[in-house]
Protein backbone atom coordinates (compact mmCIF):
# COMPACT_ATOMS: atom_id res chain seq x y z
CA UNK A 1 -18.42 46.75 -0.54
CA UNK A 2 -16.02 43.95 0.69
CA UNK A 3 -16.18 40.17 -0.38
CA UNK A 4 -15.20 37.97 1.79
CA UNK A 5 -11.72 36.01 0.66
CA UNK A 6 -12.07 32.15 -0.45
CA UNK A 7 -10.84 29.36 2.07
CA UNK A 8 -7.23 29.05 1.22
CA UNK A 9 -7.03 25.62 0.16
CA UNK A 10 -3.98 23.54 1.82
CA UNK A 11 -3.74 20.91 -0.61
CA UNK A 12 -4.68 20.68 -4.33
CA UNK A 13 -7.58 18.93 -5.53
CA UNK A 14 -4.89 16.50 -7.31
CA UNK A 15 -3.17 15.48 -4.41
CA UNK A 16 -5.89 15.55 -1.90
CA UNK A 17 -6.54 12.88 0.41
CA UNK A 18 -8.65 10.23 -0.88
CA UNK A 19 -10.15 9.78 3.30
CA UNK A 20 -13.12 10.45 3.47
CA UNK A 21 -15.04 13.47 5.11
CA UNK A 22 -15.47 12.95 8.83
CA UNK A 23 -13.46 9.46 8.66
CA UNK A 24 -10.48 8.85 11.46
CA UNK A 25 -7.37 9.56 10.24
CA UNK A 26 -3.56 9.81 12.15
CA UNK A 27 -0.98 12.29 11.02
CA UNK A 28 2.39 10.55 9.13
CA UNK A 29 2.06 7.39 10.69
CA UNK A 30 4.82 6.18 9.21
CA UNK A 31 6.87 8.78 10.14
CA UNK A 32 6.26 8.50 13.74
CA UNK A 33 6.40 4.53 14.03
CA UNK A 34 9.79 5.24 12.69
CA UNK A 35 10.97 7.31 14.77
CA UNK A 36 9.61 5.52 17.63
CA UNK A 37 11.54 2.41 16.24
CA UNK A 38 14.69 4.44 16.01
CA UNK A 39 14.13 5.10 19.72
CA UNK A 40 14.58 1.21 20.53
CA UNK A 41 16.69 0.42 18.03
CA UNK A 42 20.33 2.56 17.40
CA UNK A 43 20.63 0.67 13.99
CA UNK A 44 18.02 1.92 12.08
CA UNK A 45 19.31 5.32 10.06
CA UNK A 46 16.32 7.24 7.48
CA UNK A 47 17.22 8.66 3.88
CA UNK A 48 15.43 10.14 1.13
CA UNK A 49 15.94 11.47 -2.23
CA UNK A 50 15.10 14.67 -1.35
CA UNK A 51 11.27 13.93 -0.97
CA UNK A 52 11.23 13.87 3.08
CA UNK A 53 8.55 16.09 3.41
CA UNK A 54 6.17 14.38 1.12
CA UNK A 55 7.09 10.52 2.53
CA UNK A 56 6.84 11.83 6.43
CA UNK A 57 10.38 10.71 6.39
CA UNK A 58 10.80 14.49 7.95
CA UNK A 59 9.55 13.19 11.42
CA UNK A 60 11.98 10.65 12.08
CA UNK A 61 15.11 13.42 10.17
CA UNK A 62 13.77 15.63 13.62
CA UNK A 63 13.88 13.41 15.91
CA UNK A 64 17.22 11.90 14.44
CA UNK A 65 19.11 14.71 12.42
CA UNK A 66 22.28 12.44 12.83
CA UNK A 67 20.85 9.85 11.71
CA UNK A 68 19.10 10.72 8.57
CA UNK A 69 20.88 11.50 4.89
CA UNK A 70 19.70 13.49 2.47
CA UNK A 71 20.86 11.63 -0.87
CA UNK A 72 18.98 14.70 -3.62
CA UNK A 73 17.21 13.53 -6.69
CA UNK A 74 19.12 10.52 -7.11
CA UNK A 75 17.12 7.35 -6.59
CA UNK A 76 20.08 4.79 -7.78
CA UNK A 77 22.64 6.21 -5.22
CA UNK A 78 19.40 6.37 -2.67
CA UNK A 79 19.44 2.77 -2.94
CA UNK A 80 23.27 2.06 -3.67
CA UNK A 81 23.84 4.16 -0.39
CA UNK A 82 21.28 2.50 1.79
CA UNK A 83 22.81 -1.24 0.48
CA UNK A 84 26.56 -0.08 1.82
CA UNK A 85 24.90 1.15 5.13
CA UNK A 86 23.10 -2.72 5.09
CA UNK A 87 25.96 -3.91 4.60
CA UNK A 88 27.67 -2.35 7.73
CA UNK A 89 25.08 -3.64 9.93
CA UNK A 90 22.89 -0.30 9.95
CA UNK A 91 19.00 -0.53 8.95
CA UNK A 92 18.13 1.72 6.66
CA UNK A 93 14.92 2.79 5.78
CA UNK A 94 14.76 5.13 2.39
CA UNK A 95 12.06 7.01 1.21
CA UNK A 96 11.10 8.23 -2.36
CA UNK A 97 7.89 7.78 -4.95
CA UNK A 98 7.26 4.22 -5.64
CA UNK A 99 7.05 4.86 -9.60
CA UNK A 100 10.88 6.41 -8.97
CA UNK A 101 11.40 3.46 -6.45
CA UNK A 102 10.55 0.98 -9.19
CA UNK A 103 11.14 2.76 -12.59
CA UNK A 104 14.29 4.77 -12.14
CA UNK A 105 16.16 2.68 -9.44
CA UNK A 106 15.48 -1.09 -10.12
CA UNK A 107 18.65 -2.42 -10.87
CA UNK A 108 20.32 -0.77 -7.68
CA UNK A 109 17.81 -2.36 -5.42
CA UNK A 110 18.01 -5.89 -7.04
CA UNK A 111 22.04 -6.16 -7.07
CA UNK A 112 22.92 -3.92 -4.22
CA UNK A 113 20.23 -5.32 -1.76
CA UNK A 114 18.02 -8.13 -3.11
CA UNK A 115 20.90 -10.31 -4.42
CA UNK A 116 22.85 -10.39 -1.35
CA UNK A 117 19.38 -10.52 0.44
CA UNK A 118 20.32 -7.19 2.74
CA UNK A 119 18.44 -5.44 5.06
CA UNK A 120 17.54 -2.62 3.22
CA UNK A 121 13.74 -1.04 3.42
CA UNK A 122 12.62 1.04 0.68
CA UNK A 123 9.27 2.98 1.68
CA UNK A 124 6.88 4.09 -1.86
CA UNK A 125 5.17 7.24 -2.04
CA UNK A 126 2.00 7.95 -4.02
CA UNK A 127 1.47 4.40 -4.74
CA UNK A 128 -1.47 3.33 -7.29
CA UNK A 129 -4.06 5.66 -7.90
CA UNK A 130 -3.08 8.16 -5.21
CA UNK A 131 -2.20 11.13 -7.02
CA UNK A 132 -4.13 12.87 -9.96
CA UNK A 133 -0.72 14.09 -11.46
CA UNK A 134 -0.73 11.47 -13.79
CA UNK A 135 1.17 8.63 -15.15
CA UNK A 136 4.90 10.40 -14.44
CA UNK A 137 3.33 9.84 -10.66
CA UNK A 138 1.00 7.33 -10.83
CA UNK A 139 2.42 3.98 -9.62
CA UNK A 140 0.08 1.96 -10.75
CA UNK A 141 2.46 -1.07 -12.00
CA UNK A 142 5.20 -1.27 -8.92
CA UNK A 143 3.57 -4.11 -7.50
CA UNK A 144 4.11 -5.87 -11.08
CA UNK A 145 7.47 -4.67 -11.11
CA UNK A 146 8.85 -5.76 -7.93
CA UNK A 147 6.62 -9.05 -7.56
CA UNK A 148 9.65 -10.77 -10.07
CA UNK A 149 12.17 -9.76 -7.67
CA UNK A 150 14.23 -12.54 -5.31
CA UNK A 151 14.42 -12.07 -2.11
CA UNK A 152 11.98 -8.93 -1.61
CA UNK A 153 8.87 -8.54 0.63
CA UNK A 154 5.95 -6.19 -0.44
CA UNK A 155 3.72 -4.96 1.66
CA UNK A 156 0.77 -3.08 0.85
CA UNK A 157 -0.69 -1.01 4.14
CA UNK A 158 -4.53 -0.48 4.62
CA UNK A 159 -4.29 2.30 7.44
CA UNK A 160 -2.33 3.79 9.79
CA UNK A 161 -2.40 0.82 11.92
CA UNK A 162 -1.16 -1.27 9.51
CA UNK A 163 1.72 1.53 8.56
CA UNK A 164 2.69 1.75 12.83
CA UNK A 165 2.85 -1.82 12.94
CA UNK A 166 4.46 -3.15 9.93
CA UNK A 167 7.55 -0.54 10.72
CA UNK A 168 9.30 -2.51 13.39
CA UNK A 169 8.56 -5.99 12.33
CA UNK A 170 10.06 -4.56 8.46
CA UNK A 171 12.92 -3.53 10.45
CA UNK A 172 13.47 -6.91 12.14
CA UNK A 173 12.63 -8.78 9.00
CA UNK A 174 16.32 -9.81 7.13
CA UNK A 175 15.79 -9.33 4.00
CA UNK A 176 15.09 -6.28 1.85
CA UNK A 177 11.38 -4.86 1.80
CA UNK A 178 9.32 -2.66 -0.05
CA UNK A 179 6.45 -0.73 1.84
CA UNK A 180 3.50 0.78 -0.23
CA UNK A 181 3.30 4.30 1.84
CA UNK A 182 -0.17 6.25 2.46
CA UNK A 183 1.35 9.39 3.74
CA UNK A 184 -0.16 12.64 5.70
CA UNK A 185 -3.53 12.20 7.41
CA UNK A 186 -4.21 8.34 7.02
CA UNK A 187 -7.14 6.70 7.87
CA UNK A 188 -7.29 4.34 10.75
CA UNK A 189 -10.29 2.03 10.27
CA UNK A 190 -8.68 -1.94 11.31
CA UNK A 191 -8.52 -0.94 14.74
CA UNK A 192 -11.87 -1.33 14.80
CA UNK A 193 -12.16 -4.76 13.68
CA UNK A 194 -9.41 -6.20 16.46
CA UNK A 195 -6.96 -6.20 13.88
CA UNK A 196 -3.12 -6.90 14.18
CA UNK A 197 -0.86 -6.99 11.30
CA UNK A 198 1.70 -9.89 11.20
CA UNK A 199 4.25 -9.91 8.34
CA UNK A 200 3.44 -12.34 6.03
CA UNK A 201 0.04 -13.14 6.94
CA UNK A 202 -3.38 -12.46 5.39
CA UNK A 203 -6.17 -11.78 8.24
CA UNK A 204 -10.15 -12.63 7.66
CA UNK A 205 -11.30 -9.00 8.99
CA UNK A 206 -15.12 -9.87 8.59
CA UNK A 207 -16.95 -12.90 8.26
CA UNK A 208 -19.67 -13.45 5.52
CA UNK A 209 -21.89 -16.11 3.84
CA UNK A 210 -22.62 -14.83 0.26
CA UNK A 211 -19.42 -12.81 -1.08
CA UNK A 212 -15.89 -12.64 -0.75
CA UNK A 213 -13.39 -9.76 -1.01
CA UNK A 214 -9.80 -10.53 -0.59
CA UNK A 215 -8.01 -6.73 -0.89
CA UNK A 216 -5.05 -5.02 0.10
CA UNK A 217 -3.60 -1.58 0.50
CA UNK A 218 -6.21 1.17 1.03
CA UNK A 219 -8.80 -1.19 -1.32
CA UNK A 220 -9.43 -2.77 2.34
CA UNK A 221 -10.49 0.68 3.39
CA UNK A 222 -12.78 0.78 0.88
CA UNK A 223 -13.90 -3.04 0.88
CA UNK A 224 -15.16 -2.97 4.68
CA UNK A 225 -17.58 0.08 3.19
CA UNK A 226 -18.79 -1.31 0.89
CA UNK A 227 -19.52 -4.77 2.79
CA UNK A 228 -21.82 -2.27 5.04
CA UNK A 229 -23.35 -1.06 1.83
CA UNK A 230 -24.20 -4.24 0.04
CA UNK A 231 -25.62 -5.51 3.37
CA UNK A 232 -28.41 -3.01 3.21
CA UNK A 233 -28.93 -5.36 0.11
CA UNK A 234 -28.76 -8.32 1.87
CA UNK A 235 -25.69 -9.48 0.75
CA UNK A 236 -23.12 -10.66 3.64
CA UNK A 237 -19.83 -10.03 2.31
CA UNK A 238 -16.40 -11.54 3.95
CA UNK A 239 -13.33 -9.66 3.77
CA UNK A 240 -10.03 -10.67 3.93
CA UNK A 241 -7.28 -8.24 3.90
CA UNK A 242 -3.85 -9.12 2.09
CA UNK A 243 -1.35 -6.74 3.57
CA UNK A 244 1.77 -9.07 2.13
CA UNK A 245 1.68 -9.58 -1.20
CA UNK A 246 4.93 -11.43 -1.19
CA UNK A 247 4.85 -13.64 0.86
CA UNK A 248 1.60 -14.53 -0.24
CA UNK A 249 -0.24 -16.07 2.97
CA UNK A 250 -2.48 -18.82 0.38
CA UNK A 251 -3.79 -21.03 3.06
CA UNK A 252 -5.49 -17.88 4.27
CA UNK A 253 -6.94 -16.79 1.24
CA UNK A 254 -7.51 -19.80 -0.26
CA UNK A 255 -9.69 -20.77 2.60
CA UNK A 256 -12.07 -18.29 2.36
CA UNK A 257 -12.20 -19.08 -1.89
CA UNK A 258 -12.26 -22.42 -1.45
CA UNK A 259 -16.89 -22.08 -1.27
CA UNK A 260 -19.40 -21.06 -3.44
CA UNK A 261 -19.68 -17.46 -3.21
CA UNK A 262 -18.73 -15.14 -5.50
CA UNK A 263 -15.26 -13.89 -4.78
CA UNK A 264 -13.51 -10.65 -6.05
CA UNK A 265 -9.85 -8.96 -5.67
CA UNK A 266 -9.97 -5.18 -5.00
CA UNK A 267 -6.56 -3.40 -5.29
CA UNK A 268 -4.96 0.21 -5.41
CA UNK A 269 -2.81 -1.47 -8.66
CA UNK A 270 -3.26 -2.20 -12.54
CA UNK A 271 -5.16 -5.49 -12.80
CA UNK A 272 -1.56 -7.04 -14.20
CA UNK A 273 0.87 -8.58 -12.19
CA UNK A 274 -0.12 -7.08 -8.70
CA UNK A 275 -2.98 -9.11 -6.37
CA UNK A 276 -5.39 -10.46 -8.53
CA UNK A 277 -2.83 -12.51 -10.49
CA UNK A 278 -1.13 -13.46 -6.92
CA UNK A 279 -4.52 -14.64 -5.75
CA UNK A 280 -5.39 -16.64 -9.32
CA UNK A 281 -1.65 -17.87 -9.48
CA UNK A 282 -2.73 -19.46 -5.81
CA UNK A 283 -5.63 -21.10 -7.57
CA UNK A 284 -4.74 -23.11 -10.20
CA UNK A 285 -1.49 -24.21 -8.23
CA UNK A 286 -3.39 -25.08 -5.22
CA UNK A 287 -6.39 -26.60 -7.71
CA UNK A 288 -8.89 -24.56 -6.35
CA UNK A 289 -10.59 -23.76 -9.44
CA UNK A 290 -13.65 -20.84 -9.35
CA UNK A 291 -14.05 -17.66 -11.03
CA UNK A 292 -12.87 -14.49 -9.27
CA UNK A 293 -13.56 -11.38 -10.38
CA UNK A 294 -10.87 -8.55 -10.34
CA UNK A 295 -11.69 -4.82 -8.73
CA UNK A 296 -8.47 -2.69 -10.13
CA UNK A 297 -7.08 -0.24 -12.37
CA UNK A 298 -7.13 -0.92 -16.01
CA UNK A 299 -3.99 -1.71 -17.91
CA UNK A 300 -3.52 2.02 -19.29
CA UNK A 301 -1.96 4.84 -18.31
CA UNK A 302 -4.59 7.14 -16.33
CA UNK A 303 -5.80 10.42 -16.16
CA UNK A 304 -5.07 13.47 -14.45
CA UNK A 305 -7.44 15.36 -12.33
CA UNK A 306 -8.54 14.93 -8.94
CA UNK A 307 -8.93 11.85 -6.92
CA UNK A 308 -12.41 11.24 -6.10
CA UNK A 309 -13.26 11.87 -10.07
CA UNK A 310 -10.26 9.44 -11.27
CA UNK A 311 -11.47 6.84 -8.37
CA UNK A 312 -14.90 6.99 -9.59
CA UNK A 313 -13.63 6.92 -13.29
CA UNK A 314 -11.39 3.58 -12.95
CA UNK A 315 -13.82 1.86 -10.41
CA UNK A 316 -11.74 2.07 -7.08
CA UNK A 317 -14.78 4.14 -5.38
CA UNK A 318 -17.22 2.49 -2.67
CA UNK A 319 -20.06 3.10 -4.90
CA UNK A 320 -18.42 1.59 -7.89
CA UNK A 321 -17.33 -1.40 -6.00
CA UNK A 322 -21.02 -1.83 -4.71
CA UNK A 323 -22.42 -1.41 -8.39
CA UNK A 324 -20.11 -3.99 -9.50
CA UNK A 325 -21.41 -6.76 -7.23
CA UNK A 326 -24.74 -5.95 -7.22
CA UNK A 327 -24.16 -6.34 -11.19
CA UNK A 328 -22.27 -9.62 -11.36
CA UNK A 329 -25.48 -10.72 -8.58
CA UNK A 330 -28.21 -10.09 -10.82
């Protein structure tokens, strides 16, 4: 007798997609709206500390093998390197984890690009809560990080049509940026909604009279769902999607606080120093004074295991997102 031999899994559980079943997704966006840059624009060079393959930086080192350095497990001389290349007029676009992005190679990127306000782009894999393998990979604080840094633009991508947009206008911007990467099969849902990302700019992606989400990074993702749930409950929820975090775009946001619904944050990032203190900073500056209600990781180190557990666990799920309003509601 013969058994049959179990599906060969591609991927482990802890590393898996967080996409769900059935949704839309496009392979390494970011990979291929940088090498379609490259294709326009002779400047732009790639590099990575030796993590390529698992930042789709490997798309644009095929299309461009001349123009793409391998710099090894070396984060500061990533960064050092990619400032000196800035500095000859190149554009460089380097690739590593964001918690080795922000952890490990800080001061390079604030003295070697940020100070002399270079164009140097630094792309962040496995941001937030988008690995199980735990806090040595978890970036859940980068955001917090890099918010206290002069000169630097942060962008936080929903989909892949955020990621294939934001490439070339990061690559025309002048100063140095940091890009929040969802990498592999990424889900493209803002296409949908007419959607076109514009650096520096917050975009009201669906009206509504009774709640208010303002979100960012793959939180918008999960936001629009859950505005489809919670209408089944009668509740009309607006979303506004936050795809700059610095720049903050307040006139946006604030306009759609600036009522009586109830308004929440939702973010891929500790509750500290990332979007929902951007968005209450904005508040009491601008005197808009109201109660909003943060969706986002605690401040603790997480868990390991696998993503749709740990996303239940620490509330970034549709259905805990859903439970949560229908809570603060009642």
């Amino acid at each position: 007798m013969t058994t049959a031999a179990a599906p060969k899994l591609k991927t482990s559980a802890m590393i898996a997609s967080f996409v769900d079943p059935g949704q839309r997704t496009v392979a390494a966006p970011f990979g291929h709206a940088l090498a379609e840059a490259a294709e326009q624009d002779t400047r732009i060079v790639g590099l990575s500390a030796d993590l390529a393959k698992y930042t789709d930086m490997h798309i644009f080192s095929q299309a461009f093998p001349d123009r793409f350095f391998q710099m090894g497990m070396a984060e500061q001389l990533l960064f050092g390197a990619a400032a000196g290349m800035a500095e000859t007029g190149l554009v460089p676009f380097a690739s590593t984890y964001s918690v080795f992005a922000a952890r490990r190679a800080y001061d390079f990127l604030c003295l070697d690009a940020a100070e002399p306000n270079l164009n140097v782009n630094i792309v962040g894999g496995l941001p937030g809560l988008t690995t199980g393998y735990g806090p040595s990979h978890q970036a859940t604080e980068d955001m917090a990080i890099f918010r206290g840094m002069p000169n630097l633009t942060i962008v936080d991508p929903c989909d892949a049509v955020d990621i294939a947009q934001a490439v070339p206008q990061l690559a025309a911007s002048p100063g140095p940026t940091y890009l929040r990467l969802l990498r592999g099969k990424v889900a493209s849902v803002l296409d949908e909604y007419d959607y076109r990302f514009e650096l520096g700019k917050a975009k009201v992606i669906r009206p509504g009279n009774d709640v208010v989400f303002v979100s960012s990074g793959l939180m918008t993702m999960r936001a629009l769902q859950a505005a489809d749930d919670l209408a089944k409950h009668h509740i009309d929820v607006s979303v506004v999607h936050a795809a700059t975090i610095k720049p903050f775009d307040s006139a946006t946001v604030l306009a759609e606080l600036d009522t009586d619904r109830r308004a929440f944050t939702l973010e891929n990032h500790t509750r500290v120093g990332g979007l929902f203190e951007t968005v209450a900073s904005a508040c009491i500056e601008s005197g808009t004074l109201r109660q909003v209600t943060p969706i986002a990781l605690p401040d603790a180190f997480l868990d390991a295991g696998a993503l749709p557990t740990l996303h239940d666990r620490y509330g970034l799920s549709t259905k805990a997102i859903v439970t949560k309003v229908l809570d603060s509601l009642r």
